[in-house]
C-alpha atoms as a PDB file:
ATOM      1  CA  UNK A   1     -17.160  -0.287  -1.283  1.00  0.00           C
ATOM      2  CA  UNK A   2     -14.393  -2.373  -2.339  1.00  0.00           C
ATOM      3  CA  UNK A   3     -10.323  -2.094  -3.036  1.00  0.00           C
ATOM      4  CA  UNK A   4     -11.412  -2.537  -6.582  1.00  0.00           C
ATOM      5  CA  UNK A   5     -12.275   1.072  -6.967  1.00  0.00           C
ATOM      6  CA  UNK A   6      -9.237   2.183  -6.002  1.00  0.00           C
ATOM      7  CA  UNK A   7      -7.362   0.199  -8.166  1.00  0.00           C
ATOM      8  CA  UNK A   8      -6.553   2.596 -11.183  1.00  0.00           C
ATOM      9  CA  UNK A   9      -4.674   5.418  -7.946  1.00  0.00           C
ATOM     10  CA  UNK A  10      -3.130   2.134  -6.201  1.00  0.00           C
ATOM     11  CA  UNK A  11      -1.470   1.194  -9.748  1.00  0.00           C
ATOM     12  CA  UNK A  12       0.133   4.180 -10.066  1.00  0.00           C
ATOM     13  CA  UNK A  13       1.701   4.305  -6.691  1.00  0.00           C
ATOM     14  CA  UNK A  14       3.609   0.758  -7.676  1.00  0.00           C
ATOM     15  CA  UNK A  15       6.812   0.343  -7.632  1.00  0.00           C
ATOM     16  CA  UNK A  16       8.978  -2.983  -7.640  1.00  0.00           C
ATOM     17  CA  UNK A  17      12.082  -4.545  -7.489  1.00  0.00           C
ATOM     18  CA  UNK A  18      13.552  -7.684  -7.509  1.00  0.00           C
ATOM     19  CA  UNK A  19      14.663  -9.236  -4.305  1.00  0.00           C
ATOM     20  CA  UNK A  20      18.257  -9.781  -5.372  1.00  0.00           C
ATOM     21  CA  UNK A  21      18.523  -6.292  -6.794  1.00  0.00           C
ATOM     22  CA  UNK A  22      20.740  -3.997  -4.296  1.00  0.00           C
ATOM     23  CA  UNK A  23      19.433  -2.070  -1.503  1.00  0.00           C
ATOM     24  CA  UNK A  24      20.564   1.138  -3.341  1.00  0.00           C
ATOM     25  CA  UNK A  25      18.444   0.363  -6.121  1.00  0.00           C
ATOM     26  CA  UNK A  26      15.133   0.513  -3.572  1.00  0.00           C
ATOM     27  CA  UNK A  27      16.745   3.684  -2.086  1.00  0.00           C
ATOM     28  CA  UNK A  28      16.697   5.618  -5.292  1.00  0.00           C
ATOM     29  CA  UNK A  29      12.773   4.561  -5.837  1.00  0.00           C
ATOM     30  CA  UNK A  30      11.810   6.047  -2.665  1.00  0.00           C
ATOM     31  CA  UNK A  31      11.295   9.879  -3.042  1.00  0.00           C
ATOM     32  CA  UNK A  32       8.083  11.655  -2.553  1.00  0.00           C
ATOM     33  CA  UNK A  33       5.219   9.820  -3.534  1.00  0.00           C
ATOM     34  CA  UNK A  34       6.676   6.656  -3.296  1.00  0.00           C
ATOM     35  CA  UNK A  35       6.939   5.532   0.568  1.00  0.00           C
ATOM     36  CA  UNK A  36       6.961   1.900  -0.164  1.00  0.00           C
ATOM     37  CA  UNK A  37       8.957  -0.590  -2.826  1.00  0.00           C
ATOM     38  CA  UNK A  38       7.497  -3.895  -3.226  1.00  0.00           C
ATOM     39  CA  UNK A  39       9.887  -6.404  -3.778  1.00  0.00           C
ATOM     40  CA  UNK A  40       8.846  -9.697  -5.850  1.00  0.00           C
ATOM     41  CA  UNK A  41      10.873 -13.309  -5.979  1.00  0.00           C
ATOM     42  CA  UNK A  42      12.064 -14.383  -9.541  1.00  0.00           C
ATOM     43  CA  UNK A  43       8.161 -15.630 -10.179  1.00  0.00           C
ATOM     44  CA  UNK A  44       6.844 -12.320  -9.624  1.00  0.00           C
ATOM     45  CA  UNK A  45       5.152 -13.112  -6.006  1.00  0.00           C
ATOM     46  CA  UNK A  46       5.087 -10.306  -3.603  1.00  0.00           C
ATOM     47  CA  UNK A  47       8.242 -11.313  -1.031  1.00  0.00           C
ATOM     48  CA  UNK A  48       8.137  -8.258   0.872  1.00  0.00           C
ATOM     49  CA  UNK A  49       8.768  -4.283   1.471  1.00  0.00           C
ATOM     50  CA  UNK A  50      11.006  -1.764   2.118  1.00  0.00           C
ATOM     51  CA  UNK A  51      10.114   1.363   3.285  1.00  0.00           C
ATOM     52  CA  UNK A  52      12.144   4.629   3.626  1.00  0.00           C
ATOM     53  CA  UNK A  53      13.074   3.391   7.326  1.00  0.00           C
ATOM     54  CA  UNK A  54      14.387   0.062   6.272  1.00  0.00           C
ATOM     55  CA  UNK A  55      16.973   2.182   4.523  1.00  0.00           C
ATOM     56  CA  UNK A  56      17.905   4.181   6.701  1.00  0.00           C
ATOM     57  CA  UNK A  57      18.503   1.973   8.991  1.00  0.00           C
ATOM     58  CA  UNK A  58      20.340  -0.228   7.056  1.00  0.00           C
ATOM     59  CA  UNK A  59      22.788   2.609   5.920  1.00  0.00           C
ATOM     60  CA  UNK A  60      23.401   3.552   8.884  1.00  0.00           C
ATOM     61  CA  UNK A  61      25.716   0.148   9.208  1.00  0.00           C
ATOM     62  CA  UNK A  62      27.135   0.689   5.726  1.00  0.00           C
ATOM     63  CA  UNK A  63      30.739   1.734   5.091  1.00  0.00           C
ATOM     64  CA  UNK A  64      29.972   4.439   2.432  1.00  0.00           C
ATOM     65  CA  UNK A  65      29.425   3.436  -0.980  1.00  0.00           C
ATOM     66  CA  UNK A  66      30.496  -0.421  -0.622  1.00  0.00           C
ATOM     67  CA  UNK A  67      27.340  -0.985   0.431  1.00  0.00           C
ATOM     68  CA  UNK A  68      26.097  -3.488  -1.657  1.00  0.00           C
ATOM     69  CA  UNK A  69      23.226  -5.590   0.927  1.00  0.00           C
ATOM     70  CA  UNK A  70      20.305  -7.335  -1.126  1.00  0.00           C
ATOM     71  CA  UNK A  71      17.312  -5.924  -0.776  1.00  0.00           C
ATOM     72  CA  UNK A  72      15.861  -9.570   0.567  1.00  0.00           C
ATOM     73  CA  UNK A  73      18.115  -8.616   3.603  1.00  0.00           C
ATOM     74  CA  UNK A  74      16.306  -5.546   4.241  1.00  0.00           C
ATOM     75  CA  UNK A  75      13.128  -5.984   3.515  1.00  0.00           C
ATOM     76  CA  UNK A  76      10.264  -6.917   5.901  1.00  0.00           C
ATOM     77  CA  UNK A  77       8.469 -10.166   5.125  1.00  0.00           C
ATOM     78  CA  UNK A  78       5.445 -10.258   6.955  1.00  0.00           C
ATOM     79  CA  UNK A  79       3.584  -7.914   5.006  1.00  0.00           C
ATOM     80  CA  UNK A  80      -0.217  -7.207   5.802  1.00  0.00           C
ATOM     81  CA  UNK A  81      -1.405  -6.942   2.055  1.00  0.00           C
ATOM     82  CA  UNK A  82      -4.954  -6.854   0.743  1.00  0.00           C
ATOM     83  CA  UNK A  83      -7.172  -8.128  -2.523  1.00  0.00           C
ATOM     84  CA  UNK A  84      -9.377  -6.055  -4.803  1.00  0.00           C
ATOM     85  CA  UNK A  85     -12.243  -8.256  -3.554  1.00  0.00           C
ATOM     86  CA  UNK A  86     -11.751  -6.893   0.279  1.00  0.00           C
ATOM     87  CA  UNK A  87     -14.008  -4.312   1.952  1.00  0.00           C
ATOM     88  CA  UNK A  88     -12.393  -0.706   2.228  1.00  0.00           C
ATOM     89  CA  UNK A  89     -13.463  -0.644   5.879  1.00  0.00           C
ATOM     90  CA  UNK A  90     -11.947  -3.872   6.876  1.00  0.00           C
ATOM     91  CA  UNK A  91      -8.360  -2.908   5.107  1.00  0.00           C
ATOM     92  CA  UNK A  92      -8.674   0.867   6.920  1.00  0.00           C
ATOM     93  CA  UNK A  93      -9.105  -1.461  10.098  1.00  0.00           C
ATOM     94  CA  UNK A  94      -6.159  -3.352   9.336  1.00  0.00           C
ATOM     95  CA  UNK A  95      -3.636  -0.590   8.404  1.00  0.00           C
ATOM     96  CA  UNK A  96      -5.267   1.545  11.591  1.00  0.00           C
ATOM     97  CA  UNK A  97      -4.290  -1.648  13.709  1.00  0.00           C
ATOM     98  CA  UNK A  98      -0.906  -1.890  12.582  1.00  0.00           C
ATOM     99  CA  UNK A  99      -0.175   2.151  11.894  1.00  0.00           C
ATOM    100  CA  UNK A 100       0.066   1.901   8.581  1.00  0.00           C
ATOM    101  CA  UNK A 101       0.483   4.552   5.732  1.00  0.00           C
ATOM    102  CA  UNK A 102       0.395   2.428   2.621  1.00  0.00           C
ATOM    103  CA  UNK A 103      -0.591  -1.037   1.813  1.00  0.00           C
ATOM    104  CA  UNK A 104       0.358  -3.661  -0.907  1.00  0.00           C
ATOM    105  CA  UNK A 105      -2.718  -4.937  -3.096  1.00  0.00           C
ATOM    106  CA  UNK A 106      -2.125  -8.529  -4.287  1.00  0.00           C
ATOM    107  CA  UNK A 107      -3.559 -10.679  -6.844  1.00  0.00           C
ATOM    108  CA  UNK A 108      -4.858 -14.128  -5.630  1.00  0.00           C
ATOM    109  CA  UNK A 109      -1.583 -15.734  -6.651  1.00  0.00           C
ATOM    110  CA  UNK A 110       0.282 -12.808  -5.004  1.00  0.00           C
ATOM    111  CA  UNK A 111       1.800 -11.084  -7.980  1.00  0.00           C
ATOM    112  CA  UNK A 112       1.619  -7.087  -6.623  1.00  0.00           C
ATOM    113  CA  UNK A 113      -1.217  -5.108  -8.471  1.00  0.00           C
ATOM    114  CA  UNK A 114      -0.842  -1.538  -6.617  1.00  0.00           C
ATOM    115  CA  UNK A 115       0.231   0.129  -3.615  1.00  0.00           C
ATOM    116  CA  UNK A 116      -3.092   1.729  -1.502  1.00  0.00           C
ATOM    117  CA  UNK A 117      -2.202   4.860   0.401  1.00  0.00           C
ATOM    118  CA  UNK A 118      -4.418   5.625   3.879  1.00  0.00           C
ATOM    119  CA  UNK A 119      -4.979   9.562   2.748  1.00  0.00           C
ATOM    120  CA  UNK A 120      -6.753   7.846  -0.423  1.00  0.00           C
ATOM    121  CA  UNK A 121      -8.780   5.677   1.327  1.00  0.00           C
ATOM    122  CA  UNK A 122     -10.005   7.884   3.862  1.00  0.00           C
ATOM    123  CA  UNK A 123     -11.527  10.367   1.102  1.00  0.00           C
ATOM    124  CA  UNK A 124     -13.301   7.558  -0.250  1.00  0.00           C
ATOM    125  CA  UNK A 125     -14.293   6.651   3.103  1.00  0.00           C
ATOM    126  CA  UNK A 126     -15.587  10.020   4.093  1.00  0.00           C
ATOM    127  CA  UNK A 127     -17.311  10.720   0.461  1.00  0.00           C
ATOM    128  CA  UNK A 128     -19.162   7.464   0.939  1.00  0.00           C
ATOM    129  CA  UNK A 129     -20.107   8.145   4.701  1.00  0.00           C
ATOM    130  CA  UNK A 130     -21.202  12.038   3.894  1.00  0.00           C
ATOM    131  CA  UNK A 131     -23.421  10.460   0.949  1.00  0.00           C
ATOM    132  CA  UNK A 132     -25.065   7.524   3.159  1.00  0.00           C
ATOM    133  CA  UNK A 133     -25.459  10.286   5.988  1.00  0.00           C
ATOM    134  CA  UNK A 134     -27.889  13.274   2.733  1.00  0.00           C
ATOM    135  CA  UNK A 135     -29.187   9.711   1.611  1.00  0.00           C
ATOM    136  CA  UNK A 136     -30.531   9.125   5.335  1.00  0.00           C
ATOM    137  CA  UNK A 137     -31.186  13.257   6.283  1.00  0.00           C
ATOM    138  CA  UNK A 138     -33.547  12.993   2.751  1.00  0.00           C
ATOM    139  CA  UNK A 139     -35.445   9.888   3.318  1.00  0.00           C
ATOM    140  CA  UNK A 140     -36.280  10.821   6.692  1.00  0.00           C
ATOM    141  CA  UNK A 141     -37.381  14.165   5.989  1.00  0.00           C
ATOM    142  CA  UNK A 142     -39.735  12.578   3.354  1.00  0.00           C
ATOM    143  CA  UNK A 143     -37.799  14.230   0.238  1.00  0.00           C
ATOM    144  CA  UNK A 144     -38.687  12.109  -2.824  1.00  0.00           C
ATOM    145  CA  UNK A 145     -39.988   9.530  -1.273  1.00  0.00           C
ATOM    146  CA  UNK A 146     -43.831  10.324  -1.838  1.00  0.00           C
END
């Protein structure tokens, strides 16, 4: 099964901004349902993400409402993203590595195209592994196969 399929739920969970827009702007797109803003350069390409964290740590060094940081300054770069063409299993690997919760998907060129979230994925995951495991009970019990 690939990220493909989950394409229509990761679309909905998208949210950008632009990586000049102000910090405060990313902190008022984060509420529930939305754990992660993607944040795109001025051609659209995925630069990075901020997370509920990243705010709240960078708050924490604000002086009140004068804080007026750039997202770019916030966000974290090295973003483990995936493609529609990628395995379900291997991206569950990657975000299990790194303790993820959500993941970018990305277009070849790297324009964002959704955000997957792990509880998704594992429902998928388990739906497709509870269907292989009547698939295998049946055939070797002989059911329909004679």
């Amino acid at each position: 099964m690939f990220v493909e399929r989950l394409l229509p739920e990761a679309r909905k969970r998208l949210v950008t901004i632009a990586d000049d827009a102000p910090l405060i702007q990313a902190a008022s797109l984060l509420r529930p349902g939305t754990d992660l803003v993607v944040v795109h350069g001025s051609t659209g390409i995925l630069a990075g993400v901020i997370t509920k964290t990243d705010v709240v740590s960078q708050i924490s060094r604000c002086q009140g409402a004068g804080c007026t940081t750039a997202a770019s300054l916030v966000m974290t770069r090295d973003v483990v993203c995936c493609q529609t063409s990628d395995k379900l299993q291997d991206v569950w690997a990657r975000m299990k590595e790194r303790g993820l919760k959500n993941i970018p998907v990305v277009d070849r060129d790297l324009p964002p195209q959704g955000v997957l979230n792990a509880r998704d994925m594992l429902q998928v995951l388990l739906r497709e592994s509870e269907s292989e495991e009547a698939i295998m009970r049946d055939y070797l019990m002989g059911i329909g196969y004679r």
